[in-house]
Protein backbone atom coordinates (compact mmCIF):
# COMPACT_ATOMS: atom_id res chain seq x y z
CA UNK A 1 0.00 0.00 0.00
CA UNK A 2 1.28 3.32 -1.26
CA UNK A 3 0.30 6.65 1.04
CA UNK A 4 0.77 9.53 -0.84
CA UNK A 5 -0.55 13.00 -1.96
CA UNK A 6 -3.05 12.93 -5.05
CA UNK A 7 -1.76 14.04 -7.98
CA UNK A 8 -3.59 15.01 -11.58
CA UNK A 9 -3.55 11.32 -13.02
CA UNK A 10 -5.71 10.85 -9.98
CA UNK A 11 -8.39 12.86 -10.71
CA UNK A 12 -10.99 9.87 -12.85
CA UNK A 13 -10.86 7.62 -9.83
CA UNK A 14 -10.82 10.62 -7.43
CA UNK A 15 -13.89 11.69 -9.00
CA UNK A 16 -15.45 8.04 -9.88
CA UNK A 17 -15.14 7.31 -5.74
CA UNK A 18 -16.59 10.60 -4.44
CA UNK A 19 -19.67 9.43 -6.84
CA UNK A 20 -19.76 5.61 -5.40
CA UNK A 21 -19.58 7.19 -1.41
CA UNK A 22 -22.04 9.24 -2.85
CA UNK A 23 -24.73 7.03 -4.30
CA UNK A 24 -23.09 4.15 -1.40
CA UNK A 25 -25.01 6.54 1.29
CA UNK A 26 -27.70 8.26 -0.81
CA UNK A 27 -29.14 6.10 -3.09
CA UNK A 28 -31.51 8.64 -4.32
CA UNK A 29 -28.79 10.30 -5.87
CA UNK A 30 -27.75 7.31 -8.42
CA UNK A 31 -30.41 9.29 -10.80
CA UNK A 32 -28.03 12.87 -10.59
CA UNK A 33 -26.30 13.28 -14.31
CA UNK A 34 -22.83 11.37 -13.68
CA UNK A 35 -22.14 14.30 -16.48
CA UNK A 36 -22.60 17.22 -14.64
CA UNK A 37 -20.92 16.18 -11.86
CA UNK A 38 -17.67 14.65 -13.21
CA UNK A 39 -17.65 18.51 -14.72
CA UNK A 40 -18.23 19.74 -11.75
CA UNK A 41 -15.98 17.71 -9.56
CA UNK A 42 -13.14 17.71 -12.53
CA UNK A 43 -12.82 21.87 -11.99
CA UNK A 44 -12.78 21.30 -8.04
CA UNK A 45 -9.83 18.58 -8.18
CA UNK A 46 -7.95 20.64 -10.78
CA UNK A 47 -7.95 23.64 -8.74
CA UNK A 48 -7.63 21.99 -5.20
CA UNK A 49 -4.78 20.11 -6.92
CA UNK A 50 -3.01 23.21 -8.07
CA UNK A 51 -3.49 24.71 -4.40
CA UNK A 52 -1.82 25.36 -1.04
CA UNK A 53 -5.07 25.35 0.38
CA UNK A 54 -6.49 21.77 0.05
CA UNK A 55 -4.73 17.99 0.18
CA UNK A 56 -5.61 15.08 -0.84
CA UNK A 57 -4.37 12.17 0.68
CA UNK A 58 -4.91 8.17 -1.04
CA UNK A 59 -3.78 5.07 -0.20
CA UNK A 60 -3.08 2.99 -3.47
CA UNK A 61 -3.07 -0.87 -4.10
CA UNK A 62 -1.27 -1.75 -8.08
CA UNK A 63 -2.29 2.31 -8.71
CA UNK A 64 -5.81 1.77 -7.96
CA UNK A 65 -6.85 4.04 -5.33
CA UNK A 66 -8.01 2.26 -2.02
CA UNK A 67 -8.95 4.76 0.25
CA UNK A 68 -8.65 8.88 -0.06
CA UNK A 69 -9.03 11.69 2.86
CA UNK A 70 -9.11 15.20 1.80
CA UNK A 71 -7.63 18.07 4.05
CA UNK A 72 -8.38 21.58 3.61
CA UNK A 73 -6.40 23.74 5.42
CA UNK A 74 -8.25 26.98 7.12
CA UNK A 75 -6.66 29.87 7.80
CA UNK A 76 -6.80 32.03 11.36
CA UNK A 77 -7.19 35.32 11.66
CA UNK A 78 -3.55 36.51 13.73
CA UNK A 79 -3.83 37.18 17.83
CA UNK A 80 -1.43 39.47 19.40
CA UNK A 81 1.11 37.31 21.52
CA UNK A 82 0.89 34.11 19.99
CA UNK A 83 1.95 32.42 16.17
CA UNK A 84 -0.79 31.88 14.28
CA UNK A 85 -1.32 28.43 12.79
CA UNK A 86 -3.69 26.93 10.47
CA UNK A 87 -5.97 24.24 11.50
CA UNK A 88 -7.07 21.59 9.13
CA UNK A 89 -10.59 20.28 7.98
CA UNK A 90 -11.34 16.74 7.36
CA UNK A 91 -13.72 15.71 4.66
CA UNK A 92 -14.48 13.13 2.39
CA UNK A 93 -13.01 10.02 4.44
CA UNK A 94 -13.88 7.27 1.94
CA UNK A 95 -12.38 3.80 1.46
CA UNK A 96 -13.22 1.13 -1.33
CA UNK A 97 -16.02 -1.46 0.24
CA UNK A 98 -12.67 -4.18 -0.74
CA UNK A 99 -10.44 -2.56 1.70
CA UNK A 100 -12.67 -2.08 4.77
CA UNK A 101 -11.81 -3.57 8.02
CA UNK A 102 -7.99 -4.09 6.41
CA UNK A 103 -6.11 -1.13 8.17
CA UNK A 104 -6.00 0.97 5.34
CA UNK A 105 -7.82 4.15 6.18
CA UNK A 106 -6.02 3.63 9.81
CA UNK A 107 -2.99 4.07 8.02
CA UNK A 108 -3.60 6.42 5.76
CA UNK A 109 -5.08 8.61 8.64
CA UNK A 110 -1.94 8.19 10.97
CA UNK A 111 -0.05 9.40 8.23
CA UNK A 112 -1.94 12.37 7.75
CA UNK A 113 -2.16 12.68 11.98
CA UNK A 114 1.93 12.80 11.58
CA UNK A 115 1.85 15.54 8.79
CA UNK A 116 -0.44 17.61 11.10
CA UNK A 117 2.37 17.42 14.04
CA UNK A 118 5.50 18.03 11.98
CA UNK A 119 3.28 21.02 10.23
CA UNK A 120 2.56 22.37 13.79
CA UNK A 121 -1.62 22.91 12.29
CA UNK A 122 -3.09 24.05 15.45
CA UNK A 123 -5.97 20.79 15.25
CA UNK A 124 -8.36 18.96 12.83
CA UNK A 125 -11.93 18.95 12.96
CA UNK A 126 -13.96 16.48 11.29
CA UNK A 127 -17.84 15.72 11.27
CA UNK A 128 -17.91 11.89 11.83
CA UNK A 129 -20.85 10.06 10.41
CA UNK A 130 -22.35 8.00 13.08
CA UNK A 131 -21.07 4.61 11.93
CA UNK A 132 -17.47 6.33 11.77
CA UNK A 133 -16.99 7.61 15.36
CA UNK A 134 -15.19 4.61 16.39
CA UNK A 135 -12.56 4.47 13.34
CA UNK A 136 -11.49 8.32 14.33
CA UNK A 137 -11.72 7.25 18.33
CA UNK A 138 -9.41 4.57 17.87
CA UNK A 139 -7.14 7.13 15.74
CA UNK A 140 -6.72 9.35 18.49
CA UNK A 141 -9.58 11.92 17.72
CA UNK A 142 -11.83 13.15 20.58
CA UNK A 143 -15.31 13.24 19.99
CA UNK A 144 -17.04 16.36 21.11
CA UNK A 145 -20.01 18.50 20.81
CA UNK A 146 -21.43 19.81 17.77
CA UNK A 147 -21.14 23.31 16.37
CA UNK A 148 -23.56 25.72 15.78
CA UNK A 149 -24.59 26.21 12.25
CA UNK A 150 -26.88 29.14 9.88
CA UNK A 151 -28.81 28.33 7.25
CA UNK A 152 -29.45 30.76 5.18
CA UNK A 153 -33.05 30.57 4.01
């Protein structure tokens, strides 16, 4: 298993799995144009790619993508006294049904929990789906209350 950052070649099977977790969760979505998405989702990668702002870690098995995490990394607004670091946000955790229960996202998360601490980002936040509390607990994430949100009507 090769952990590494996503690169352009990536981007069919990045985009091909975010549909699959997709339509995996929300089966009401399998009827969404595949077209306008992949467009969609193709401008996204390309950009994020070409960023400083967002990461994309995968986990690869024979360059087929196993598992993926993507890290976006959020800015603070300076405080007198201290250094200001970015934190990171944690979002679309997805591995292949084939490599479930096989260490692989474990992994591929403690390698991204390393590049957090040698980066010095200040934390990670990350909305766990309720089936996925356990995989972050046993990672070394702390679950904790939720946010407050605004929607916009």
């Amino acid at each position: 298993m090769n952990i590494r950052l996503a690169e352009a070649k990536d981007i069919k099977q990045l985009i091909k799995m975010r549909w699959d977790n997709t339509i995996e969760f929300d089966e009401s979505k399998k009827d969404e144009s595949y077209e306008d998405f992949e467009k969609e989702c193709q401008t996204f990668l390309e950009n994020a790619l070409s960023s400083s702002q967002w990461y994309i870690w995968v986990a690869e098995d024979k360059e087929e993508i196993a598992s993926h995490i993507y890290v976006e990394l959020i800015q603070k607004v300076p405080r007198p006294g201290r250094i200001t670091q970015p934190f990171a946000y944690m979002t679309n955790v997805y591995t292949i049904p084939e490599y479930r229960n096989a260490g692989v996202g474990s992994k591929l998360l403690s390698t991204i929990n390393k590049w957090i601490r040698e980066n010095n980002y200040e934390f990670v936040i990350v909305w766990p789906s309720e089936e996925s509390i356990h995989y972050y607990q046993k990672n070394g994430y702390v679950h904790c209350t939720e946010p407050m949100e605004y929607f916009p009507s």
